[in-house]
Protein backbone atom coordinates (compact mmCIF):
# COMPACT_ATOMS: atom_id res chain seq x y z
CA UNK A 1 40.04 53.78 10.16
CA UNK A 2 37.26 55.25 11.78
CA UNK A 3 37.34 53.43 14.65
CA UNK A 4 39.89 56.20 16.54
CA UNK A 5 37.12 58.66 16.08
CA UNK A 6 34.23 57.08 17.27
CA UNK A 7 36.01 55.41 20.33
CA UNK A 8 37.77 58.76 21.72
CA UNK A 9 36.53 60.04 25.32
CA UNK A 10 36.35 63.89 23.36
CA UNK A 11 33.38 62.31 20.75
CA UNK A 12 31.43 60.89 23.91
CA UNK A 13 31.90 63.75 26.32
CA UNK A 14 30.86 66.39 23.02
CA UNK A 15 27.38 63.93 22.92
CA UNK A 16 26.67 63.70 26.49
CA UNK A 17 27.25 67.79 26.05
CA UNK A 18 24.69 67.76 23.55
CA UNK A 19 22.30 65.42 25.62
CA UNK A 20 22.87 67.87 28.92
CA UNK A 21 22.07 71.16 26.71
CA UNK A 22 18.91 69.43 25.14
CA UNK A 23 17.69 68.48 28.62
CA UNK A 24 18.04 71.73 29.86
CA UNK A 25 16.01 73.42 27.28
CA UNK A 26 13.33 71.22 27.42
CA UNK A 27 13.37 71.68 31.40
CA UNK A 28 13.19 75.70 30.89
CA UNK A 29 10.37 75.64 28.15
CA UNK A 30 8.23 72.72 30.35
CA UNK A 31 9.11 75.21 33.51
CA UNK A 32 7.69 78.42 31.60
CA UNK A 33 4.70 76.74 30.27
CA UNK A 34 3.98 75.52 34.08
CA UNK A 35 4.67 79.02 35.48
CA UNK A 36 2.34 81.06 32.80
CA UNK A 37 -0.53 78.15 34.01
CA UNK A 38 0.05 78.78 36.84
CA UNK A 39 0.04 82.40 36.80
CA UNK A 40 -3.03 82.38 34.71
CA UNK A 41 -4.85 80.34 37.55
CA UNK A 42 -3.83 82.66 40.05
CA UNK A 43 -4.91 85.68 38.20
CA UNK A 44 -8.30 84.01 38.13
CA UNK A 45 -8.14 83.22 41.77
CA UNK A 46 -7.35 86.67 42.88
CA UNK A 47 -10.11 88.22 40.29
CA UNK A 48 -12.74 85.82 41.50
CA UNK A 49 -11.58 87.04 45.52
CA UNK A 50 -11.71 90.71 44.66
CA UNK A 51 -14.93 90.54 42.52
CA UNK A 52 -17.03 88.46 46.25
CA UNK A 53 -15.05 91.43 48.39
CA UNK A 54 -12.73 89.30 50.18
CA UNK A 55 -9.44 90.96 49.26
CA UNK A 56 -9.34 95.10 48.21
């Protein structure tokens, strides 16, 4: 009885769905957590530069 359910292409394509949108929003919170590091780093850079006189 169930078997019609769980073997139809619209079940599997709704899951693989699922499985794309979870990728994605682990890719855009790893991605934001890289870009405030690396923001944060360059802040420090630049800070460092200006304090010796290089830059300003």
């Amino acid at each position: 009885m169930l078997e019609p359910l769980t073997s139809s292409t619209g079940l599997l394509l709704a899951l693989v769905a699922l499985a794309l949108v979870a990728v994605a929003i682990l890719a855009v919170r790893v991605a934001l957590k890289l870009a405030v590091r690396v923001g944060i780093v360059a802040g420090v850079a630049l800070a460092g530069l200006y304090t010796v006189g290089v830059i300003g």
